[in-house]
Protein backbone atom coordinates (compact mmCIF):
# COMPACT_ATOMS: atom_id res chain seq x y z
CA UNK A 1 103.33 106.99 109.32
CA UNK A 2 101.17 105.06 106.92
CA UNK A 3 99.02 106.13 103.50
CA UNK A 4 98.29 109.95 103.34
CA UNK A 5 100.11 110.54 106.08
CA UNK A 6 103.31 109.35 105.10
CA UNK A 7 102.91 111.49 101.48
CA UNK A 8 101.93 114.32 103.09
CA UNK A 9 105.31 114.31 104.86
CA UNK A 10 107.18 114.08 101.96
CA UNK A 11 105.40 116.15 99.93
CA UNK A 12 106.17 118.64 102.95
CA UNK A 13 110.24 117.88 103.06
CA UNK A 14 110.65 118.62 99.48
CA UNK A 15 108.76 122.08 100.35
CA UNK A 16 111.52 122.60 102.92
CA UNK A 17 114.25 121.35 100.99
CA UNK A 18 113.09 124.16 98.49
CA UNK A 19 113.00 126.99 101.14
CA UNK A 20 116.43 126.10 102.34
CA UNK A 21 118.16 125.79 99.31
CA UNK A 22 117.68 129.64 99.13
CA UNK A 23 120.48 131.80 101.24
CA UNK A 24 117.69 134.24 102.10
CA UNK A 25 116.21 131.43 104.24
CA UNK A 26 117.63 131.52 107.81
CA UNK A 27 117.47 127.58 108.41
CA UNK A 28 118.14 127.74 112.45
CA UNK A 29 115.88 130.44 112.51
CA UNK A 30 113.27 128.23 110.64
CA UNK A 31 113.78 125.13 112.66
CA UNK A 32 113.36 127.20 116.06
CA UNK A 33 109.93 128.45 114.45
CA UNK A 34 108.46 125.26 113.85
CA UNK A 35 109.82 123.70 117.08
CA UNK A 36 107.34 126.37 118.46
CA UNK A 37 104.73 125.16 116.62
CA UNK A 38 105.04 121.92 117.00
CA UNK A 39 105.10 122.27 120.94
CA UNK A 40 101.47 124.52 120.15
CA UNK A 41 99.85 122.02 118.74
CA UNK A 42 101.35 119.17 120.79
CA UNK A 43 99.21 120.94 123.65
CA UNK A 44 96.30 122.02 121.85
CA UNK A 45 94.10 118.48 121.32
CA UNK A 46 91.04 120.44 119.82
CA UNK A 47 93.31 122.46 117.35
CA UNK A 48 95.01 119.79 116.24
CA UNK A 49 92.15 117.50 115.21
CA UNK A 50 90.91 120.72 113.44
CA UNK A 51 93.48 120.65 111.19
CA UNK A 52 93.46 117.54 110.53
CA UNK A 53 89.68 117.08 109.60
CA UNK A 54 89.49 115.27 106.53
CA UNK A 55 85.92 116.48 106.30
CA UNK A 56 87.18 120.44 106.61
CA UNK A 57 88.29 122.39 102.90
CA UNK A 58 92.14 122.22 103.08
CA UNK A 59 92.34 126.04 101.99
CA UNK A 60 90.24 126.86 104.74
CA UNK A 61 92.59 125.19 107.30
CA UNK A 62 95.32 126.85 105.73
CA UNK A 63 94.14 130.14 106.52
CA UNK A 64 93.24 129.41 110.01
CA UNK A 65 97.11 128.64 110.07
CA UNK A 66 97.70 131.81 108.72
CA UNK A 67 95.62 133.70 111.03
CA UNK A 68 97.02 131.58 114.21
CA UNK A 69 100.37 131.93 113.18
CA UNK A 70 100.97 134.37 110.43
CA UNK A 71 102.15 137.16 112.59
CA UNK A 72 104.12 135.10 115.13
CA UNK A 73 106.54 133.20 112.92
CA UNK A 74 108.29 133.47 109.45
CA UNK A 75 106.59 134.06 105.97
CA UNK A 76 108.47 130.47 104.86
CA UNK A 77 107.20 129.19 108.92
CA UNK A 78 104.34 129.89 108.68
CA UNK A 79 103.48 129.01 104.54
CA UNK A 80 105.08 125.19 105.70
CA UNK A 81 102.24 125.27 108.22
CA UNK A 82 100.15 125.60 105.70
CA UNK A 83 100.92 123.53 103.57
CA UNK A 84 100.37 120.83 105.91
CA UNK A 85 96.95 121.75 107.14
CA UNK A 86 96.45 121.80 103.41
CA UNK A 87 97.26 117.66 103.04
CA UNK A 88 95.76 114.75 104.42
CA UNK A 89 96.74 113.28 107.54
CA UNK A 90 95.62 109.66 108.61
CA UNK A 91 95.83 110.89 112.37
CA UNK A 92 95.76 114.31 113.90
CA UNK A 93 99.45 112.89 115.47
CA UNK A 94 100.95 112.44 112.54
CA UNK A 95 100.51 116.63 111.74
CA UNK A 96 103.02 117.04 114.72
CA UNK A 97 105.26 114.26 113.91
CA UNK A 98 105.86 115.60 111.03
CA UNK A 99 106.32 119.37 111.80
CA UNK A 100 108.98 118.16 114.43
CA UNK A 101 110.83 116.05 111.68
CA UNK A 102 110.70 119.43 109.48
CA UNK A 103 112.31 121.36 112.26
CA UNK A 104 114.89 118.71 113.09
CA UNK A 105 116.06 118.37 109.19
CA UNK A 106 115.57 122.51 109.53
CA UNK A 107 118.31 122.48 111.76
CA UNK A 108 119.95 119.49 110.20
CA UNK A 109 120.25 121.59 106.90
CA UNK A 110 121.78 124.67 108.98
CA UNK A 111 124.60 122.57 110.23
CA UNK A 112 125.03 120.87 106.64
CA UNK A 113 124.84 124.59 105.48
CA UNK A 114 128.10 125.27 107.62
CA UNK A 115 129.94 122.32 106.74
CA UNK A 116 129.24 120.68 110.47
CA UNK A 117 126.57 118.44 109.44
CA UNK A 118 129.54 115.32 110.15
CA UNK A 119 130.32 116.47 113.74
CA UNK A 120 126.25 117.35 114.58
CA UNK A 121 126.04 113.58 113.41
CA UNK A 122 129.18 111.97 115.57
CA UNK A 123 128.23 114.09 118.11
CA UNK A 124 124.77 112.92 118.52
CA UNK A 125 125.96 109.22 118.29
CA UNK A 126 128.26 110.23 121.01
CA UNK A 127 125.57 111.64 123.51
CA UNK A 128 123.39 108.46 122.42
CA UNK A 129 126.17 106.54 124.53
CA UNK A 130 127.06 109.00 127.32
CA UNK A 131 123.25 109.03 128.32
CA UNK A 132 122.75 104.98 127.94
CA UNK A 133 126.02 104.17 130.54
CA UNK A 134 124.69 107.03 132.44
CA UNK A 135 121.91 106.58 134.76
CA UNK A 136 122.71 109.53 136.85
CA UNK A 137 122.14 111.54 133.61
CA UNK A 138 119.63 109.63 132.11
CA UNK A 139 117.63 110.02 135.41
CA UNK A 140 118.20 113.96 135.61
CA UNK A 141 116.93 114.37 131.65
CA UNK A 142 114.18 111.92 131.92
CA UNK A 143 112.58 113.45 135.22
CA UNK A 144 109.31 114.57 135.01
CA UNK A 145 109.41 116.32 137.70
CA UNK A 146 112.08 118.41 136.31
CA UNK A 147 111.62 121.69 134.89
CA UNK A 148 112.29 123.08 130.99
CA UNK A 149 114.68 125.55 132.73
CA UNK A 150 116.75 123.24 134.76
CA UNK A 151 116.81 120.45 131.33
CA UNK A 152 118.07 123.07 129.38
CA UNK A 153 120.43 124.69 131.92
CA UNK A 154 121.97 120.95 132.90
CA UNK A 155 122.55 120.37 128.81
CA UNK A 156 124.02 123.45 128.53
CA UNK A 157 126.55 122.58 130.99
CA UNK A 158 127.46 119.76 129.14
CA UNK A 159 127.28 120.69 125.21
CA UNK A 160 127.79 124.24 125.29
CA UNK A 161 131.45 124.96 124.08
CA UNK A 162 131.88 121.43 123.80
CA UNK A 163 129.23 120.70 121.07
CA UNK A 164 128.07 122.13 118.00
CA UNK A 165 125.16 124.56 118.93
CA UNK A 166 122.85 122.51 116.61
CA UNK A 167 123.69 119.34 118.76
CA UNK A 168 122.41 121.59 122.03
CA UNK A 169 119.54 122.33 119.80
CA UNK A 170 118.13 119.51 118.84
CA UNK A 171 119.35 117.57 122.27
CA UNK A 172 117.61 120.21 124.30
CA UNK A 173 114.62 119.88 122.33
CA UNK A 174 114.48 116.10 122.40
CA UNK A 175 114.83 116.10 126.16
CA UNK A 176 112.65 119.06 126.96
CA UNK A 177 109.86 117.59 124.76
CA UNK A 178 110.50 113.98 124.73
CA UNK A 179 107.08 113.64 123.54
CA UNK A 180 106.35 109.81 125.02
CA UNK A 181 109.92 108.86 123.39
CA UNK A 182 112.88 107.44 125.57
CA UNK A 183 115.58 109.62 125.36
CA UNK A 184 118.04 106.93 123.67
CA UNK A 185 115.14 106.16 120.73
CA UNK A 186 115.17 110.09 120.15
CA UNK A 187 118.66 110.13 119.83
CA UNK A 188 119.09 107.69 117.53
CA UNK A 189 115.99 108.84 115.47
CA UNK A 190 118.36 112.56 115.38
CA UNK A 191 121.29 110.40 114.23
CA UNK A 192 119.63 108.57 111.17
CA UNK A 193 117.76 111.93 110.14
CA UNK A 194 121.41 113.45 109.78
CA UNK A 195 122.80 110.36 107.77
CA UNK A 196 119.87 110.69 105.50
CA UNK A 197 120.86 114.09 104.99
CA UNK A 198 124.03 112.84 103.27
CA UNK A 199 122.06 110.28 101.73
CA UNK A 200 124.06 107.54 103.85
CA UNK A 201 123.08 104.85 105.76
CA UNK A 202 124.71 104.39 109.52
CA UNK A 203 126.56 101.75 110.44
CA UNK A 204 127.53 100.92 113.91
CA UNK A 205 130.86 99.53 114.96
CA UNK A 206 132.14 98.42 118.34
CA UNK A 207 135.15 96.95 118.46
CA UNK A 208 137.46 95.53 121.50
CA UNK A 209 140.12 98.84 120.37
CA UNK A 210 139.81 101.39 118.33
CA UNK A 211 140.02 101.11 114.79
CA UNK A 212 142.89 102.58 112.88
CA UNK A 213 142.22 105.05 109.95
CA UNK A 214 142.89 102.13 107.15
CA UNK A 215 140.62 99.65 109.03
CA UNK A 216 137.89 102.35 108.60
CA UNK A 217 138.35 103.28 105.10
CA UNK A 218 137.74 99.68 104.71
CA UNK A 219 135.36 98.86 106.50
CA UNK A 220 133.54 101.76 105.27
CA UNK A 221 134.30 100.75 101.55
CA UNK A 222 133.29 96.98 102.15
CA UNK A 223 129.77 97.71 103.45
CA UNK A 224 129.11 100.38 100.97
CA UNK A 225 129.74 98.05 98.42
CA UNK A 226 127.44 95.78 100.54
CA UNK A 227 124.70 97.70 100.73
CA UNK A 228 124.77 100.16 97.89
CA UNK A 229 124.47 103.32 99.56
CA UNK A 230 127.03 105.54 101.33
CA UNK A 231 128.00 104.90 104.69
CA UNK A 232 128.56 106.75 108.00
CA UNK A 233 130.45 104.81 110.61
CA UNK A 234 129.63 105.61 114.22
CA UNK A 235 132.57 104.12 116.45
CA UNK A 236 132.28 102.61 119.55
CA UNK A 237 134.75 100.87 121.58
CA UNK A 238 133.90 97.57 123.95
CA UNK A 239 137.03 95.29 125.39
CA UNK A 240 134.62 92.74 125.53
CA UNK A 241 134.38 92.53 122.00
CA UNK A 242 137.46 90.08 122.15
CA UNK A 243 139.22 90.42 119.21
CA UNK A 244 136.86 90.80 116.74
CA UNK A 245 133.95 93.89 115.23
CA UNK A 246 130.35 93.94 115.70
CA UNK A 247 128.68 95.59 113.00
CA UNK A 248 125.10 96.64 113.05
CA UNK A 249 123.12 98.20 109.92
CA UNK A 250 119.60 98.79 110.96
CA UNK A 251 118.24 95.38 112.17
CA UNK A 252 120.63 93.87 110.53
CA UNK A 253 123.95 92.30 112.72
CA UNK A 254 127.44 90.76 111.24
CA UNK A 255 129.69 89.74 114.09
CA UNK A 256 133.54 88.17 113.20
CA UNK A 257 137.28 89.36 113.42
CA UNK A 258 138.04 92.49 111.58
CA UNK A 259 140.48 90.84 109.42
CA UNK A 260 139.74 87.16 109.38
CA UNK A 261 135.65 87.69 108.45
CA UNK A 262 134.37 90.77 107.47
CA UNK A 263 134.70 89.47 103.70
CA UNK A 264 132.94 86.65 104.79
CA UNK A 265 130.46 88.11 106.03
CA UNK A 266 129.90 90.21 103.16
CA UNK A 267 129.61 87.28 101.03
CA UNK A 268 126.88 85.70 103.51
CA UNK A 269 124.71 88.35 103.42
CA UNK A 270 124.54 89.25 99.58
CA UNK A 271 123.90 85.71 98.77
């Protein structure tokens, strides 16, 4: 997102970070709500460029909202909804875009809420990797031939018991309603969303074994101190990684032995 639309969207986060911070607010319940919206005006063209119309009174699109929605969802669903009609948007897109990310960090904050926001995270990292070396599966949640039903029913196979139901959540969601996103950029767009919830950044690490607990702490400690910010390590294992760690922060790559260069390394890339 770019100009007004990227400061409506935060503008619209710090409205939700508001409602959740009160225990009255059901946060799951909130995140299924605008899922539901967001799939409404994903469909609806006409109704989305409405709302969007720089050249229509924002309190006037706000009460269309309210009249759309106002019965079917949540007094905090539906006053988010708002809100947005409300701002500027630099492309009727961006409206949905961001009413997804609201109900993704809705259900985000639930998990946080519970003290499983770490496992939602791993978890999703997890999936990320099960789905890419998986082309049976990839194939079956990718079909668009496929129904909702059968998406939902094959994911529920998988996760349910075995996953934290926010995981299902937002997986069944991303899959369901992919939204002209591969399923392994949605992923990964789930898994930074949670690390920003913690205010981290996420590092990942494949090595040729896995890493023991002291190599983490570490590891973990030398690239916070690196890059200034907390950091969440998502673990991977490849033997191919002959002895040595490959260690990717956003864009950014450091590849050497665990022991021998990682200080190195860390010396390279702050000069």
């Amino acid at each position: 997102m770019n100009g007004a639309s990227r400061e409506a969207l935060a503008a619209a986060r710090e409205r939700l970070d508001a409602l959740t911070d009160s225990t009255s607010v059901d946060a799951a319940k909130l995140a299924d709500e605008l899922a539901a919206v967001t799939a409404l005006l994903d469909r609806e063209a006409g109704l989305r460029r409405v709302l969007t119309d720089p050249a229509q009174p924002g309190e006037a699109k706000a009460q269309l909202v309210q009249r759309l929605i106002g019965g079917q969802v949540s007094g905090p669903a539906a006053d988010l909804v708002s809100g947005l009609a409300r701002s500027r948007w630099s492309q009727p897109r961006d409206l949905v875009d961001a009413l997804e990310e609201l109900a993704n960090i809705a259900d985000l904050t639930a998990a946080e809420k519970t003290g499983t926001l770490d496992d939602v995270e791993d978890e999703l990292f997890r999936f990320g990797r099960i789905v890419s070396s998986n082309t049976g599966l990839r194939a079956a949640l990718t079909d668009r031939a496929a129904g909702t039903s059968a998406k939902t029913e094959l994911l529920h196979r998988l996760l349910g018991g075995r996953a934290k139901p926010v995981t299902e959540r937002l997986v069944t969601r991303l899959a369901t309603a992919p939204r002209g996103r591969s399923l392994e950029t949605g992923l990964e767009s789930l898994s930074k969303l949670a690390a920003e919830r913690r205010n981290r950044m996420v590092a990942v690490v494949t090595s040729a074994v896995p890493l023991s607990d002291g190599q983490r702490e570490r590891l973990g400690a030398a690239l916070t101190k690196l890059y200034g910010r907390r950091m969440h390590l998502n673990l991977d294992v490849d033997p191919e990684v002959v002895g040595g760690i490959r260690v990717q922060v956003g864009d950014e790559v450091i590849n050497g032995s665990l022991a021998d260069r990682l200080d190195e390394a860390a010396r390279r890339m702050a000069s």
